[in-house]
Protein backbone atom coordinates (compact mmCIF):
# COMPACT_ATOMS: atom_id res chain seq x y z
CA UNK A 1 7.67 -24.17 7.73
CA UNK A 2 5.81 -25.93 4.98
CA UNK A 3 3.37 -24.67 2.88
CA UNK A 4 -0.09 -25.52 4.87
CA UNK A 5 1.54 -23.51 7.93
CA UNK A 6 2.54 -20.98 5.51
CA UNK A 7 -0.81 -20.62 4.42
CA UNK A 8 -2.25 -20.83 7.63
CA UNK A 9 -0.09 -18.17 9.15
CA UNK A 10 -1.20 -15.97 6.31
CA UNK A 11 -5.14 -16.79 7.21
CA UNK A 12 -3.55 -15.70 10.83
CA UNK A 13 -2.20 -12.02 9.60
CA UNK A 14 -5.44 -11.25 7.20
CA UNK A 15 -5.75 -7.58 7.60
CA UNK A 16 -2.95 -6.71 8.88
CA UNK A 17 0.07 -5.09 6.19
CA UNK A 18 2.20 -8.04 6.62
CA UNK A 19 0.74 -10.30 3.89
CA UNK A 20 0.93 -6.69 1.30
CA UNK A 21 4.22 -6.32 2.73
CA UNK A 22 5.89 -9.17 2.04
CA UNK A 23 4.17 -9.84 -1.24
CA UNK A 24 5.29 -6.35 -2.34
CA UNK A 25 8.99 -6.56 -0.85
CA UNK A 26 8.83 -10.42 -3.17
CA UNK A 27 7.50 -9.07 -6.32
CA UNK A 28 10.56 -6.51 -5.94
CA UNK A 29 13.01 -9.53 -5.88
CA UNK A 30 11.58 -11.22 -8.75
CA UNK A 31 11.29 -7.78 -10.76
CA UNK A 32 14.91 -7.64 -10.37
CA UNK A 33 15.94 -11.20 -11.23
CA UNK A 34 13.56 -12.21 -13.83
CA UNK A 35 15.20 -9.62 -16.88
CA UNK A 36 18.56 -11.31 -15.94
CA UNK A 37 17.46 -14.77 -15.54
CA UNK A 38 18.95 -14.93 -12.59
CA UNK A 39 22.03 -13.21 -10.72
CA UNK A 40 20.54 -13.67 -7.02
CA UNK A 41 23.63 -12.85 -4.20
CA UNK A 42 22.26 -13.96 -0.82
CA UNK A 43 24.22 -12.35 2.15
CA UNK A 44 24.19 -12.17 5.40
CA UNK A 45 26.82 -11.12 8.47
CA UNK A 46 29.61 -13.12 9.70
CA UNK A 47 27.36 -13.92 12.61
CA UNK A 48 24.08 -14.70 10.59
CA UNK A 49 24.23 -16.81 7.63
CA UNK A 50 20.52 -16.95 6.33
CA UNK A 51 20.81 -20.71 5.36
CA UNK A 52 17.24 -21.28 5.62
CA UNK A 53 16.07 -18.56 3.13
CA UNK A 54 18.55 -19.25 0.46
CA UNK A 55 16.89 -23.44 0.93
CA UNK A 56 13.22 -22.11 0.69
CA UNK A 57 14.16 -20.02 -2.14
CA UNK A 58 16.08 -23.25 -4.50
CA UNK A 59 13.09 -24.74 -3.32
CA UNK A 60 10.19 -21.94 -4.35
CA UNK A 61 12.41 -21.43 -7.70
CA UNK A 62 12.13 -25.57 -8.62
CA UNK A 63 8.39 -25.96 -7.16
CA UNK A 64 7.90 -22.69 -9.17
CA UNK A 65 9.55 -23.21 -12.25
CA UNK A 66 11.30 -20.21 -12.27
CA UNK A 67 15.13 -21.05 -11.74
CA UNK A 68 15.87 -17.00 -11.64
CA UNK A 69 15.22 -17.62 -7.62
CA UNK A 70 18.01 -19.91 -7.13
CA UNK A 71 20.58 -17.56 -5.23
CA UNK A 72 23.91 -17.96 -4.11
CA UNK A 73 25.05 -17.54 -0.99
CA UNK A 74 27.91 -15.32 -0.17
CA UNK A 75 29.72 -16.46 3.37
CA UNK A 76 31.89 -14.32 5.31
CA UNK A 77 33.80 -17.70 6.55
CA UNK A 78 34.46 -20.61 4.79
CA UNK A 79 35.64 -23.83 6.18
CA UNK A 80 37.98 -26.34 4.33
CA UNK A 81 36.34 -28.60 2.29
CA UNK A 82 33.52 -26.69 1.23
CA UNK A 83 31.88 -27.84 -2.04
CA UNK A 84 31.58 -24.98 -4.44
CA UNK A 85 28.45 -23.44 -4.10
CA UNK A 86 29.06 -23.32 -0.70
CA UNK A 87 32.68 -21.80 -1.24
CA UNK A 88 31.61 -18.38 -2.50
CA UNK A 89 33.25 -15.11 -0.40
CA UNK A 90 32.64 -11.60 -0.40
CA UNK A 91 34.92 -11.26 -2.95
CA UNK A 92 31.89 -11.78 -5.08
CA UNK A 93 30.05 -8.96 -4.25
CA UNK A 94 32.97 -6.93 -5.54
CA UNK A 95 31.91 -8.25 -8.42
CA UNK A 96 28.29 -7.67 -8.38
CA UNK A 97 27.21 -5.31 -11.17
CA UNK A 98 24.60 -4.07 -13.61
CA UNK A 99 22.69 -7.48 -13.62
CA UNK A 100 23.28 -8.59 -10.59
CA UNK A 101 20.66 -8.40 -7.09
CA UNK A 102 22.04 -8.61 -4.03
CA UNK A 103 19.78 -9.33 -1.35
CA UNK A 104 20.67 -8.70 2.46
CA UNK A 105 19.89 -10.59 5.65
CA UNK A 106 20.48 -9.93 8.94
CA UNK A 107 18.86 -9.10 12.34
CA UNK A 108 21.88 -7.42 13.53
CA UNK A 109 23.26 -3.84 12.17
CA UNK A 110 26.15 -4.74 9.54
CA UNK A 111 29.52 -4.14 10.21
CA UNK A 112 31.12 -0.79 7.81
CA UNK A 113 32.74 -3.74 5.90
CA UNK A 114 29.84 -5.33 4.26
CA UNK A 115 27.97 -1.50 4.07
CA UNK A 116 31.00 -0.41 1.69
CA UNK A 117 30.72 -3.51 -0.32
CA UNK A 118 26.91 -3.22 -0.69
CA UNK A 119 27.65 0.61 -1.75
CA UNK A 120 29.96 -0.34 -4.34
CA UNK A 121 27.23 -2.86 -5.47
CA UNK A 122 24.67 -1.10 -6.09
CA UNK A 123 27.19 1.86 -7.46
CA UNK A 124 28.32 -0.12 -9.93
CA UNK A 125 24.27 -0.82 -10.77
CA UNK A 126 23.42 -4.18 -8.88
CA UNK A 127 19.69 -3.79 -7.43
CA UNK A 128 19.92 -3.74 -3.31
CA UNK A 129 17.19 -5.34 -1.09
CA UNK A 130 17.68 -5.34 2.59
CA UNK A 131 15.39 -8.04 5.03
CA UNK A 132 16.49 -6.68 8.20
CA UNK A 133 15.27 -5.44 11.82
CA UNK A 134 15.39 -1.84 10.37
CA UNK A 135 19.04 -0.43 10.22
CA UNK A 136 18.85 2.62 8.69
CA UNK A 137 22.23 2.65 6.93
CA UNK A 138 21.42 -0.44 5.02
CA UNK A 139 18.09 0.65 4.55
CA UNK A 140 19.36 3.40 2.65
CA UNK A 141 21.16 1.56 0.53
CA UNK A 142 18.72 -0.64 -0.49
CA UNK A 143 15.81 -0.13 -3.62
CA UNK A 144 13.72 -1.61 -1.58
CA UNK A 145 13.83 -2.77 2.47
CA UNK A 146 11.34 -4.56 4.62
CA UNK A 147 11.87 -4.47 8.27
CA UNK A 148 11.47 -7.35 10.63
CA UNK A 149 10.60 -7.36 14.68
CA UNK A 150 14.74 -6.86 16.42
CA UNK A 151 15.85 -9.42 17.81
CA UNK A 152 14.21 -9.55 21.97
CA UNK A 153 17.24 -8.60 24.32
CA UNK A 154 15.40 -11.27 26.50
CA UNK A 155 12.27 -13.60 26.30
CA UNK A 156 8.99 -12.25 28.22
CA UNK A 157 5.86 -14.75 28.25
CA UNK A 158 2.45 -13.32 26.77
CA UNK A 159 -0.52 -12.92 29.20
CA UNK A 160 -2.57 -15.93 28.43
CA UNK A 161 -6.09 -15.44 26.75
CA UNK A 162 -8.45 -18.23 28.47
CA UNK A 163 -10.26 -18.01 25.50
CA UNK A 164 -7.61 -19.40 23.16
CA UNK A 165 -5.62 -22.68 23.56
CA UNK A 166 -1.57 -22.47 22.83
CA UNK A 167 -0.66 -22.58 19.27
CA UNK A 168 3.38 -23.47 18.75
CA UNK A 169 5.33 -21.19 16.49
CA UNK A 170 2.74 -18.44 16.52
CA UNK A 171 3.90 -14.92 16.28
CA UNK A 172 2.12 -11.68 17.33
CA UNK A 173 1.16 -9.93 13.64
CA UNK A 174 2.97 -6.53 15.06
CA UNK A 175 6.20 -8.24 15.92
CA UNK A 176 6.93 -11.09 13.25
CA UNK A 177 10.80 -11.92 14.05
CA UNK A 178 12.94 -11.73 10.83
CA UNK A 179 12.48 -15.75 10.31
CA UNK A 180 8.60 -15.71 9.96
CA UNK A 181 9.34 -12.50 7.50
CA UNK A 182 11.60 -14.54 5.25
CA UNK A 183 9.02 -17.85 5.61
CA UNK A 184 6.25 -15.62 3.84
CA UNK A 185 8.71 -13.65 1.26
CA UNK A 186 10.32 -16.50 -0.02
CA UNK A 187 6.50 -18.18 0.06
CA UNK A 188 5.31 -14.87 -1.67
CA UNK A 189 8.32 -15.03 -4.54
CA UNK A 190 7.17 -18.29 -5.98
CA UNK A 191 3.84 -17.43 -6.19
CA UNK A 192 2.13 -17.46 -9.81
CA UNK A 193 -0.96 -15.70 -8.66
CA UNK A 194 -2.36 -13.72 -5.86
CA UNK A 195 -5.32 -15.92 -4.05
CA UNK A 196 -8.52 -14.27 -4.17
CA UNK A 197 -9.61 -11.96 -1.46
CA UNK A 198 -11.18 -13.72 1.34
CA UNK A 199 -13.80 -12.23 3.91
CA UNK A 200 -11.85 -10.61 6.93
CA UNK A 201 -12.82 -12.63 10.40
CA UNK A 202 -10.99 -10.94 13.38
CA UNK A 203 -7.96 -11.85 14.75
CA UNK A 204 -9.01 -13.66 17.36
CA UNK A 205 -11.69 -16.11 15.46
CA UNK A 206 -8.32 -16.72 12.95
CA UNK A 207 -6.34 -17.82 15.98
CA UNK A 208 -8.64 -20.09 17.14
CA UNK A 209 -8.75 -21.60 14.16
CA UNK A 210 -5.37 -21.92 13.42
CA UNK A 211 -4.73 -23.15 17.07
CA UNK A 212 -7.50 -26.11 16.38
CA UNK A 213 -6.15 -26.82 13.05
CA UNK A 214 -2.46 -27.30 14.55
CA UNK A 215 -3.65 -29.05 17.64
CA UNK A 216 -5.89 -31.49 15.39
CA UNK A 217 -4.82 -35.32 15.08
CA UNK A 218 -3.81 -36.08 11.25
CA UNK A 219 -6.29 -37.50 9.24
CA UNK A 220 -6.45 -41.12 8.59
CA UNK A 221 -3.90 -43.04 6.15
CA UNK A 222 -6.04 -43.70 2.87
């Protein structure tokens, strides 16, 4: 998701306390990084690497200028081969200290093995963030935790509005799934100022738009 959908998702959810939400739960990740200069641990499960957040945040923290975004990822498997910053284990996290914020990712509840490790983390004074579907043990672990849509146990088609044509990729504002959440956090943690407050449309007139804007041919080459 680039930047213009970003930014017209975020037109989308206006009024509603996702745009607060994330912005809030992304100024606590760069309170916690920016003292240290850094010291970002990005993990996930053994079933959910979050590859794409740990890419949109080396990207927010070049576009950004401020390198303290750059994480590394922590992998529960590691094939042969694997250059080095893609070679680091959860042995790291035993590591993790007074300095250090480890930031969690997964829509799935985390097995007792990664819970004790993020326990000792934040034990031995690491700041804990959680991006999750809600799981109340990691939750509780975490300084701060913002909670995603679960994961559907099976796909169900919306009723169709006639009054609105189909926009692609478009999430209801109650439900955003966990990889919308991390589109507009990482987004959010780059950010060098808030945008002014704009007038509040409803929902409806923002979804037209955005479904015109996205269905619109591009302009011409100049």
């Amino acid at each position: 998701m680039d930047a213009v959908r970003v930014a017209l998702l975020r037109e989308v959810l206006a009024g509603t306390e996702w745009i607060e939400a994330t912005r809030r739960f992304a100024g606590s990740l760069r309170a916690a990084v920016a003292p240290h200069g850094g010291g970002l641990l990005l993990v996930g499960t053994a079933g959910y690497e979050p590859w794409h957040l740990a890419a949109h945040l080396d990207d927010e923290a070049a576009w950004s200028g401020l390198p303290e975004l750059s994480p590394t990822l922590v992998r529960h498997r590691i094939p042969a081969g694997a250059p080095a910053h893609l070679a680091v284990g959860p042995g790291r996290l035993a590591a993790a200290g007074r300095g250090a914020t480890l930031l969690v990712v997964t829509p799935e509840r985390p097995d007792d093995g990664l819970l004790e490790r993020v326990h000792d983390a934040r034990r031995n004074g690491a700041t804990v963030l959680a991006l999750g579907s809600g799981d109340r043990d990691l939750h509780s672990l975490a300084h701060d935790a913002l909670a995603a849509a679960p994961p559907p146990e099976e796909p169900t088609a919306a009723p169709a509005d006639p009054g609105i044509r189909d926009a692609p990729d478009l999430p209801r504002p109650a439900d955003l799934d966990l990889d919308t959440v991390q589109h507009l956090v990482s987004a959010a943690a780059g950010e060098n100022s808030r945008p002014a407050p704009r007038h509040r449309r409803r929902f409806r007139d923002r979804l037209a738009r955005l479904a015109e804007t996205l269905a619109a041919p591009p302009p011409p080459r100049w």
